[in-house]
N, C-alpha and C. Protein backbone atom coordinates (compact mmCIF):
# COMPACT_ATOMS: atom_id res chain seq x y z
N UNK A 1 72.90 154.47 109.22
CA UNK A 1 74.13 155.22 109.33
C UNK A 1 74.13 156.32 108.27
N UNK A 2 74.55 157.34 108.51
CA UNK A 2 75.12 158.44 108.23
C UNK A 2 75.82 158.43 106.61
N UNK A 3 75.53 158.35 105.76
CA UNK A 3 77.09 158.07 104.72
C UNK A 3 77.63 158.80 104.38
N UNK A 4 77.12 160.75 104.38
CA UNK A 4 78.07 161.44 104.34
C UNK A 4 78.13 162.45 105.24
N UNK A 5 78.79 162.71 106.15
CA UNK A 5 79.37 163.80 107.16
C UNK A 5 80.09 165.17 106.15
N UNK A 6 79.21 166.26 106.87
CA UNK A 6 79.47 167.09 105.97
C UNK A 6 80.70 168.06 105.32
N UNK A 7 81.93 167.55 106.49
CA UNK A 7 83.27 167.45 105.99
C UNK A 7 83.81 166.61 104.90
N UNK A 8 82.65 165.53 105.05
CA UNK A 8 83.23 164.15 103.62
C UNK A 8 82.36 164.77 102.66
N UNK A 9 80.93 165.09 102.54
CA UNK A 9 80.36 166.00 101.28
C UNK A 9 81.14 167.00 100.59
N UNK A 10 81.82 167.69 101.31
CA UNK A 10 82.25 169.25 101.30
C UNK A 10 83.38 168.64 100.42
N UNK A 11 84.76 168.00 100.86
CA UNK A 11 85.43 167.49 100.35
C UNK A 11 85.44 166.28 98.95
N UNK A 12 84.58 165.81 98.83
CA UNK A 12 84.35 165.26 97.80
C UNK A 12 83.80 165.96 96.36
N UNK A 13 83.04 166.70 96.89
CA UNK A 13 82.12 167.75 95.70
C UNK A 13 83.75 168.89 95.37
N UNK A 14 84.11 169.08 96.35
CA UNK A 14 85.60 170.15 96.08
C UNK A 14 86.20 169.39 94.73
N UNK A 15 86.64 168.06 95.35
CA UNK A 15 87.08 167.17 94.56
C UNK A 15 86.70 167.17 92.66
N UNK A 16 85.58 167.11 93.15
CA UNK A 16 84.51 166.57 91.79
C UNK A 16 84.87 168.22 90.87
N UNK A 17 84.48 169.77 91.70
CA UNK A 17 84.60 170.35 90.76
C UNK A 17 85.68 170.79 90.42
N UNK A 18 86.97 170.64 90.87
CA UNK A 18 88.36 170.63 90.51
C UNK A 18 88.79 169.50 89.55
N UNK A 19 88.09 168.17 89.61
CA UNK A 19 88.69 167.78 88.50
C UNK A 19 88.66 168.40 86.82
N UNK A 20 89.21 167.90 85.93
CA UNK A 20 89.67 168.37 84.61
C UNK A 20 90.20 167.37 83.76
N UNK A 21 89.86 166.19 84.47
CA UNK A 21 90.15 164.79 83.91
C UNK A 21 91.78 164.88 83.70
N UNK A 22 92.22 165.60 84.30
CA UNK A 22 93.87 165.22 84.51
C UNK A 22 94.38 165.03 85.85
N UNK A 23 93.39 164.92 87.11
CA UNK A 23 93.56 165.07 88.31
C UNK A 23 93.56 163.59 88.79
N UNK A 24 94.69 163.05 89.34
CA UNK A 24 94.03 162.28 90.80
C UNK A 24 94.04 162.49 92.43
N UNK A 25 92.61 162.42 92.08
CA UNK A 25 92.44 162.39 94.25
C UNK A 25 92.42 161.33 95.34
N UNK A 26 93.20 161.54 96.33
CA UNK A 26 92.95 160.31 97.03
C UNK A 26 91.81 160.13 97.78
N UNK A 27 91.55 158.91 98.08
CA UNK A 27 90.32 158.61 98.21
C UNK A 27 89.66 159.01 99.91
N UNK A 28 88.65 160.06 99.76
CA UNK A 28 88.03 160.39 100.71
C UNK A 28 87.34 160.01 102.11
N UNK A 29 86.69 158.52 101.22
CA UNK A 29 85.47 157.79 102.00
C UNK A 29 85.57 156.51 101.55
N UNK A 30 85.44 155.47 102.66
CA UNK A 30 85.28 154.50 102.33
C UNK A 30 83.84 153.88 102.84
N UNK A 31 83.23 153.23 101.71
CA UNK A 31 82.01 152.45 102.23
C UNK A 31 81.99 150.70 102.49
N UNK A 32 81.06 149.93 103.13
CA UNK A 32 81.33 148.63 102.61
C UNK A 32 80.36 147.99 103.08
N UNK A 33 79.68 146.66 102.72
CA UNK A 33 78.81 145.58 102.71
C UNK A 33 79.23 145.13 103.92
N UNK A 34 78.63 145.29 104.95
CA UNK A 34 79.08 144.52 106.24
C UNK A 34 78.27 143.02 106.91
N UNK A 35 77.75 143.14 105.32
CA UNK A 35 77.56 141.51 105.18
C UNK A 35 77.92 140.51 104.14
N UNK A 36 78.97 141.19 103.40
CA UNK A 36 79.44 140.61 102.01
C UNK A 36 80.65 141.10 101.54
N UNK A 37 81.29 141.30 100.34
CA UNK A 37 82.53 141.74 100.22
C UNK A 37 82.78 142.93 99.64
N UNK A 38 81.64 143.64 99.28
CA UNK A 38 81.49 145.20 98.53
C UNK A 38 82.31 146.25 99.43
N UNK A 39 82.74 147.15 98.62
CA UNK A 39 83.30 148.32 98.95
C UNK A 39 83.78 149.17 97.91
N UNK A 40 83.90 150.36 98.41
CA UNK A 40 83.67 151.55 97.79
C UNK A 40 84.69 152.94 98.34
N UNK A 41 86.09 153.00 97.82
CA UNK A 41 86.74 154.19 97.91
C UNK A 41 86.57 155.10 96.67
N UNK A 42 86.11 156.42 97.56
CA UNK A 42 85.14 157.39 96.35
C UNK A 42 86.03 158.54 96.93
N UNK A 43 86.88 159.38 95.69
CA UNK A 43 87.48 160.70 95.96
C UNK A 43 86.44 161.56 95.40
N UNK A 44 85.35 161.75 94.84
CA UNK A 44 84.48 162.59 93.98
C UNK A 44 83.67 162.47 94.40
N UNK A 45 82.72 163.53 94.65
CA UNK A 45 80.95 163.48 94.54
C UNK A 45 80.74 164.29 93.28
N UNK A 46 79.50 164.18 92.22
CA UNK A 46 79.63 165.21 91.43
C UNK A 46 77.86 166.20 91.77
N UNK A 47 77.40 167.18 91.34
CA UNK A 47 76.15 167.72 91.38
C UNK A 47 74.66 166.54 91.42
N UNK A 48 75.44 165.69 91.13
CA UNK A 48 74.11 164.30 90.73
C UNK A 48 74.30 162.98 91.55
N UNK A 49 75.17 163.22 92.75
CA UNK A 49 75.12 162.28 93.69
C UNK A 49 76.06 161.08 92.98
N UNK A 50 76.76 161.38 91.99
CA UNK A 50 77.75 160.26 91.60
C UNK A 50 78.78 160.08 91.79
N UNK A 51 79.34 159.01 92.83
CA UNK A 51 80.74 159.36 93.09
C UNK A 51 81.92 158.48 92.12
N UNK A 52 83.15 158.91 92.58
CA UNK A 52 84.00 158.51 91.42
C UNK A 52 84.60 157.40 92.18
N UNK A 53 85.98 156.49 91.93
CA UNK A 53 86.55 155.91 92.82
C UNK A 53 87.18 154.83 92.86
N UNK A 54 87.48 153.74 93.60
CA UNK A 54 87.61 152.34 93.72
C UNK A 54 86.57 151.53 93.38
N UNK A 55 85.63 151.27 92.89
CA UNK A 55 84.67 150.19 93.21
C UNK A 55 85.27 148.93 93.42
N UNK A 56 84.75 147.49 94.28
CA UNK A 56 85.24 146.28 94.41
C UNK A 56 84.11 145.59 94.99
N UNK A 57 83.22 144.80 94.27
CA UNK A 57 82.32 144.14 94.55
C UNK A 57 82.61 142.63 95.31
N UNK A 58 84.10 142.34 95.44
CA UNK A 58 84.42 141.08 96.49
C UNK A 58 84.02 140.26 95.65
N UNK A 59 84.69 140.39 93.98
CA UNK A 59 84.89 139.30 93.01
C UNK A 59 86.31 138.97 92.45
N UNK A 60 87.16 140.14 92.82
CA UNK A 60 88.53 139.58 92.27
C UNK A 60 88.90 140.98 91.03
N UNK A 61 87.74 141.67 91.08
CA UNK A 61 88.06 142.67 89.69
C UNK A 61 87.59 144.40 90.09
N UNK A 62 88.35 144.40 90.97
CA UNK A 62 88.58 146.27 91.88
C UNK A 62 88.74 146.90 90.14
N UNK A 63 87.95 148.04 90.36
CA UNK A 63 88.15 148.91 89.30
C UNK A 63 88.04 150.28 89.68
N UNK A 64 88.22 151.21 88.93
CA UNK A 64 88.14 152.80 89.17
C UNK A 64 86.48 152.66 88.09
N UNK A 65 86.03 153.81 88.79
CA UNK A 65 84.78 153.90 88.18
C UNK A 65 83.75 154.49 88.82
N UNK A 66 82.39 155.09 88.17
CA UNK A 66 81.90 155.31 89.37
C UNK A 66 80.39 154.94 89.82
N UNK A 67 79.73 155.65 91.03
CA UNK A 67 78.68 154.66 91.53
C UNK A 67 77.35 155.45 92.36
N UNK A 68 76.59 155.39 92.11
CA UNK A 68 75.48 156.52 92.66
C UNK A 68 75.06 156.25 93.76
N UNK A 69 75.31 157.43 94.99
CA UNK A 69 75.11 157.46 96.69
C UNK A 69 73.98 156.88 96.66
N UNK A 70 72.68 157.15 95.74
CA UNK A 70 71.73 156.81 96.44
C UNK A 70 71.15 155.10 96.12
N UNK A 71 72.13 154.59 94.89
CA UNK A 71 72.07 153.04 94.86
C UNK A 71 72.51 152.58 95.85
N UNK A 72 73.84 153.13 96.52
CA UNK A 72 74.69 152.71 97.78
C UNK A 72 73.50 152.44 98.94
N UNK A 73 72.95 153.96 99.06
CA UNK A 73 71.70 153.99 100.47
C UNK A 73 71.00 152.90 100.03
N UNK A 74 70.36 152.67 99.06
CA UNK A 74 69.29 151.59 99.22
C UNK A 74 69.74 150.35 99.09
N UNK A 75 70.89 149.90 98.98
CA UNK A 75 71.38 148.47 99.00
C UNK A 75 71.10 147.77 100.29
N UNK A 76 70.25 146.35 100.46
CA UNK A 76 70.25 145.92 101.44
C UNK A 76 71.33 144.80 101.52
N UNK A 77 71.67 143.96 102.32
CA UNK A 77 72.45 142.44 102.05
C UNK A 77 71.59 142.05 103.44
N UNK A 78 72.50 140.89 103.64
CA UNK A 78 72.05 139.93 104.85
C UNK A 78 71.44 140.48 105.74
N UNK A 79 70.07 140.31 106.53
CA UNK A 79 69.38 140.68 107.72
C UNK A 79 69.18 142.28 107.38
N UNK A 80 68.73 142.16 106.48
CA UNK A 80 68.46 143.81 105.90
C UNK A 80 69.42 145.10 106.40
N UNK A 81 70.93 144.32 106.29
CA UNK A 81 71.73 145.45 106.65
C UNK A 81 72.20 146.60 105.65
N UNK A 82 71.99 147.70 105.30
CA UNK A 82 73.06 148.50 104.67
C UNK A 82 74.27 148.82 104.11
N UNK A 83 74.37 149.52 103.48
CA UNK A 83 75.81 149.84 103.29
C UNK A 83 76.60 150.68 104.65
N UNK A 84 77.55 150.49 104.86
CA UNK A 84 78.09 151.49 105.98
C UNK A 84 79.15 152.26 105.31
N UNK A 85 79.49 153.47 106.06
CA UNK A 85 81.14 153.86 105.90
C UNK A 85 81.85 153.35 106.92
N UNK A 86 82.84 153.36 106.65
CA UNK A 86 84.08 153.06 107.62
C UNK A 86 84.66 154.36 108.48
N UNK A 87 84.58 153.68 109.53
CA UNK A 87 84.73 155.39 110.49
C UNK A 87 85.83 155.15 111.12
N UNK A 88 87.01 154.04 110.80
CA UNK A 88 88.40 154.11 110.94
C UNK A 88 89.33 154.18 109.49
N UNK A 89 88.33 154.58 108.45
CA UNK A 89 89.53 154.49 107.36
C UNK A 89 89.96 155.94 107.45
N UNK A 90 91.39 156.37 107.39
CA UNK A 90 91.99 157.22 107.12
C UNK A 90 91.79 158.19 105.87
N UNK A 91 90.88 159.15 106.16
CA UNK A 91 90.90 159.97 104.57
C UNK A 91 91.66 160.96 104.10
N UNK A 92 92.11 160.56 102.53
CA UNK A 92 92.56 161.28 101.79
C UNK A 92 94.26 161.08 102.37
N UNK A 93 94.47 159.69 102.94
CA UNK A 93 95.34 158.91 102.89
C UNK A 93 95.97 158.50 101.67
N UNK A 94 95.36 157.87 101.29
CA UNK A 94 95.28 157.03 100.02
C UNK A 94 95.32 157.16 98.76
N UNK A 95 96.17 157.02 98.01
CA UNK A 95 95.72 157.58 96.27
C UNK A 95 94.61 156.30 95.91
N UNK A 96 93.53 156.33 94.66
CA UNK A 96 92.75 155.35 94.39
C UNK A 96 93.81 154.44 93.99
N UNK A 97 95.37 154.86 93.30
CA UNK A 97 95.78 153.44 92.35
C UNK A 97 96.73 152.94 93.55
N UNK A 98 96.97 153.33 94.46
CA UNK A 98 97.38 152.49 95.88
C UNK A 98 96.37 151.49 96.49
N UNK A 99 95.54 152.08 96.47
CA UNK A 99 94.27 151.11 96.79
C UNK A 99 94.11 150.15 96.17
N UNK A 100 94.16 149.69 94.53
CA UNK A 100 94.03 149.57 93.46
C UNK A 100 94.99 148.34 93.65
N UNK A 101 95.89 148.51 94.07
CA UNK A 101 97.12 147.41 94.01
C UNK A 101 97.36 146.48 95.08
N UNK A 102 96.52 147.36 96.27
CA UNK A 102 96.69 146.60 97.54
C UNK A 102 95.29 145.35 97.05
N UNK A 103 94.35 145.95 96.92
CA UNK A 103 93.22 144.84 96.57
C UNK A 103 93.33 144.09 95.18
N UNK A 104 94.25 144.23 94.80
CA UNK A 104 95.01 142.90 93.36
C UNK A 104 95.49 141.89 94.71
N UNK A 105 96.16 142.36 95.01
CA UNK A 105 97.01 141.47 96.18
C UNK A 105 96.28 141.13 97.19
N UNK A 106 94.79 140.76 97.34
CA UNK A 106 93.97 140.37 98.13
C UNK A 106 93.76 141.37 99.52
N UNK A 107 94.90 142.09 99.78
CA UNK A 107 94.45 142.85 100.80
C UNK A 107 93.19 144.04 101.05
N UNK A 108 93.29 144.52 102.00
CA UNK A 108 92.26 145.72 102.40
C UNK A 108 92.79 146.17 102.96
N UNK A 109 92.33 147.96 103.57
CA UNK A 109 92.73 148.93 103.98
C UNK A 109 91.47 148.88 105.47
């Protein structure tokens, strides 16, 4: 799969060079382990493939932080599946600290 469509590149890197560390963006893209509990809402790409975001590894401890596309691409899990994006999450829905609160409270988006 695909992980970034070049409306989600375009928009994320926008993201990345507008920030000023006083900005929040809502979150663009969502990725996830579709064999485990990982996921990944990223409002940023920066020049070096690092995005910014939600991280939540499906331990109980969602954080803002960030995480490199191309660790994402090469992650395998169960039956040598990938990481995917989510091609029903709503982008730029979301602020990250909405996200942030829904997954304290066990939910998902």
């Amino acid at each position: 799969m695909n992980l970034l469509t070049k409306p989600i590149e375009k928009k994320l890197r926008e993201n990345s060079a507008a920030q000023d560390g006083s900005k929040s963006f809502n979150a663009v893209v969502k990725y996830f382990d579709p064999t485990g509990a990982g996921q990944w809402y990223l409002s940023e790409l920066d020049e070096n493939d690092i995005g910014f975001g939600v991280c939540d590894l499906g331990m109980g401890f969602a954080e803002l932080g960030s995480v490199s596309l191309d660790e994402l691409k090469s992650l395998k899990g169960a039956f040598g599946l990938g990481i995917e994006r989510d091609l029903s999450f709503d982008s730029n829905k979301y602020s990250l600290q909405d996200i942030l609160k829904k997954l304290e409270k066990g939910e998902r988006y």
